[in-house]
C-alpha atoms as a PDB file:
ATOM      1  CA  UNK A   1       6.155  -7.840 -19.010  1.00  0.00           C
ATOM      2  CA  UNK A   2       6.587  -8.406 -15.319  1.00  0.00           C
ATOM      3  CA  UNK A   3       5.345  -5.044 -12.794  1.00  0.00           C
ATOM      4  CA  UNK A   4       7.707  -4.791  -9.955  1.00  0.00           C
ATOM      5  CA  UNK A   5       4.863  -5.869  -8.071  1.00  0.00           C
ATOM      6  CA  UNK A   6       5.187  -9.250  -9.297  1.00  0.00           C
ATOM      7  CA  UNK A   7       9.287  -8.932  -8.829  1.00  0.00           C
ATOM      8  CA  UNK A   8       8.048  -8.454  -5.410  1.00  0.00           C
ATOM      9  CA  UNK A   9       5.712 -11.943  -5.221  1.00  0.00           C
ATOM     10  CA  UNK A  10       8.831 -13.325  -7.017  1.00  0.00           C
ATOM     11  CA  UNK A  11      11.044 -12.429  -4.306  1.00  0.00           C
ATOM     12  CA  UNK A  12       8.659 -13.400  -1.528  1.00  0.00           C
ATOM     13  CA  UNK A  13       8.392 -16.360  -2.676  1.00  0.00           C
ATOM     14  CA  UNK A  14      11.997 -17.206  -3.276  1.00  0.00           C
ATOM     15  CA  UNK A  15      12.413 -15.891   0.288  1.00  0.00           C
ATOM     16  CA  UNK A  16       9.572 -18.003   1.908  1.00  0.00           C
ATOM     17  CA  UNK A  17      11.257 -21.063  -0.321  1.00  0.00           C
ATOM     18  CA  UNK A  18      14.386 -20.717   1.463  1.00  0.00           C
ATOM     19  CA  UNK A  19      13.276 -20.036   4.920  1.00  0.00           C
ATOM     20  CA  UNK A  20      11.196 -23.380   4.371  1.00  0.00           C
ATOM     21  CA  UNK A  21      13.851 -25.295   3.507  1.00  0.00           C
ATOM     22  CA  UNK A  22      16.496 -23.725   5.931  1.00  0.00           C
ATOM     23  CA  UNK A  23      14.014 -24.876   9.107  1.00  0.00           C
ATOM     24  CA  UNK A  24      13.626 -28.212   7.584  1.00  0.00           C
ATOM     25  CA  UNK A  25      16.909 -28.700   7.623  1.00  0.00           C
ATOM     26  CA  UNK A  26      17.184 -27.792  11.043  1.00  0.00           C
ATOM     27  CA  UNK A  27      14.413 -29.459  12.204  1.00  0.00           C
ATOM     28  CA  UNK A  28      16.217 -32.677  10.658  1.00  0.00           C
ATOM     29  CA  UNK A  29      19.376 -31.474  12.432  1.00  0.00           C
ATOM     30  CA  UNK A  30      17.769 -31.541  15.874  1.00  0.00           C
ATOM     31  CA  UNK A  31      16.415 -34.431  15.503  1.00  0.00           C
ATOM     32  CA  UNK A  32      19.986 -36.126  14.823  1.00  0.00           C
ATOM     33  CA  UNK A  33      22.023 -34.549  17.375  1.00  0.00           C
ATOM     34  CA  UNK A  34      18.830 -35.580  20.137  1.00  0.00           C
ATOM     35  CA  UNK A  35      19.664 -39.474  18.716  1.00  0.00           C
ATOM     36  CA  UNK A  36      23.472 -38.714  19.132  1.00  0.00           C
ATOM     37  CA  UNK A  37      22.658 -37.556  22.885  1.00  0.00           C
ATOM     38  CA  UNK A  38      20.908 -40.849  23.644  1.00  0.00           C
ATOM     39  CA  UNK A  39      23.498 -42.744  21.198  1.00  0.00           C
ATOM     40  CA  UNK A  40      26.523 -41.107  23.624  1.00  0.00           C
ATOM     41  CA  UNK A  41      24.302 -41.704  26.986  1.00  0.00           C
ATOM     42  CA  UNK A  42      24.123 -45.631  26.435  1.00  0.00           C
ATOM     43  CA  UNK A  43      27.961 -45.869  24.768  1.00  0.00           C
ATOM     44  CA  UNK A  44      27.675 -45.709  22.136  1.00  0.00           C
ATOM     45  CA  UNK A  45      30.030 -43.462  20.407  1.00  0.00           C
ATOM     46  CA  UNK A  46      31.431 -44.666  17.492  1.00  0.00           C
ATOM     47  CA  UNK A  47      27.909 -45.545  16.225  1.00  0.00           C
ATOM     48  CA  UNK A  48      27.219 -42.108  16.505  1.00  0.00           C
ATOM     49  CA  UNK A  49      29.978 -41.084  14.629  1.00  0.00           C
ATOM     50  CA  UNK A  50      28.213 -41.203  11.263  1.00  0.00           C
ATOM     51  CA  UNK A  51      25.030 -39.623  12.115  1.00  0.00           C
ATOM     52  CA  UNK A  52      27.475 -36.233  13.380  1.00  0.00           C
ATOM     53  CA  UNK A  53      29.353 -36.086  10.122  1.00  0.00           C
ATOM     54  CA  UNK A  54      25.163 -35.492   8.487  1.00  0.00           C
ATOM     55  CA  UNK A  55      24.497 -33.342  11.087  1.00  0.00           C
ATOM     56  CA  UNK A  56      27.441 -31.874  10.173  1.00  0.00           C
ATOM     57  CA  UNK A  57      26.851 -31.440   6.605  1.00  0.00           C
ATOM     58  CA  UNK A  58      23.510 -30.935   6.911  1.00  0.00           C
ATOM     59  CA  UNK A  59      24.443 -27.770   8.946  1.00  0.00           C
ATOM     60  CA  UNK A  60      27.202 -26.266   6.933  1.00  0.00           C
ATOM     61  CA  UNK A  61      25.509 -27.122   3.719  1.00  0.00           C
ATOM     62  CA  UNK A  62      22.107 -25.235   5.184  1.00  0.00           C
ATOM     63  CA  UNK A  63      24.047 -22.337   6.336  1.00  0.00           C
ATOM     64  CA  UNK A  64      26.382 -21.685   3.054  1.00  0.00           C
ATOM     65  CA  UNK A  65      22.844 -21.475   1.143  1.00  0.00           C
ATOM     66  CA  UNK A  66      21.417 -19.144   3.646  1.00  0.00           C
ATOM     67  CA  UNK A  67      24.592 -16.811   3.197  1.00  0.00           C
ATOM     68  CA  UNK A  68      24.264 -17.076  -0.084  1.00  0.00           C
ATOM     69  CA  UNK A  69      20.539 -16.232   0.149  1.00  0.00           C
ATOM     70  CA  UNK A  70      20.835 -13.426   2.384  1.00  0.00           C
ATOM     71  CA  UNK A  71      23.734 -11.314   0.129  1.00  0.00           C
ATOM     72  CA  UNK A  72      21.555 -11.788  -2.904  1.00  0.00           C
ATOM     73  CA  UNK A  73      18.447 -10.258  -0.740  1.00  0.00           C
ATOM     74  CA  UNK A  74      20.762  -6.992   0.274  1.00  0.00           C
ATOM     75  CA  UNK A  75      21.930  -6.863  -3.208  1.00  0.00           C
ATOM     76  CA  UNK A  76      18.591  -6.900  -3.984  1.00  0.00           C
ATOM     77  CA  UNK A  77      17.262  -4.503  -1.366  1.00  0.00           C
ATOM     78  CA  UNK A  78      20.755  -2.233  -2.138  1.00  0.00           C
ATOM     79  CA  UNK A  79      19.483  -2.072  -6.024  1.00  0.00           C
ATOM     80  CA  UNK A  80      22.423  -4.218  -7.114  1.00  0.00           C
END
């Protein structure tokens, strides 16, 4: 039988798994949009074009999960 001490662990980690992958993701999201910079700088815009629609995704996809994330932690918090 789990204690609500280990719902608690649980939760941290959950928590800690999704902040992990949410900087990773924008770590990799920097990292594109500081090639598109140069990419734009020497001319190169339609090359670029592909590497904003990741950033792009990358983004939304990152911040629908976080969302998502965050309303199951109030629910959670709120006793739901």
């Amino acid at each position: 039988m789990m204690t609500s001490q280990d719902d608690v662990r649980e939760l941290m980690a959950r928590a800690a798994d999704e902040l992990n992958a949410a900087t990773n993701a924008l770590n990799q999201a920097n990292a594109l949009f500081g090639i598109l910079e140069g990419m734009i700088g020497r001319g190169d815009p339609a090359e670029a074009f592909p590497l904003a629609q990741i950033g792009s995704e990358l983004t939304a996809n990152y911040g629908e999960r976080a969302a998502a994330e965050a309303d199951f932690f109030a629910g959670v918090s709120n006793g739901q």
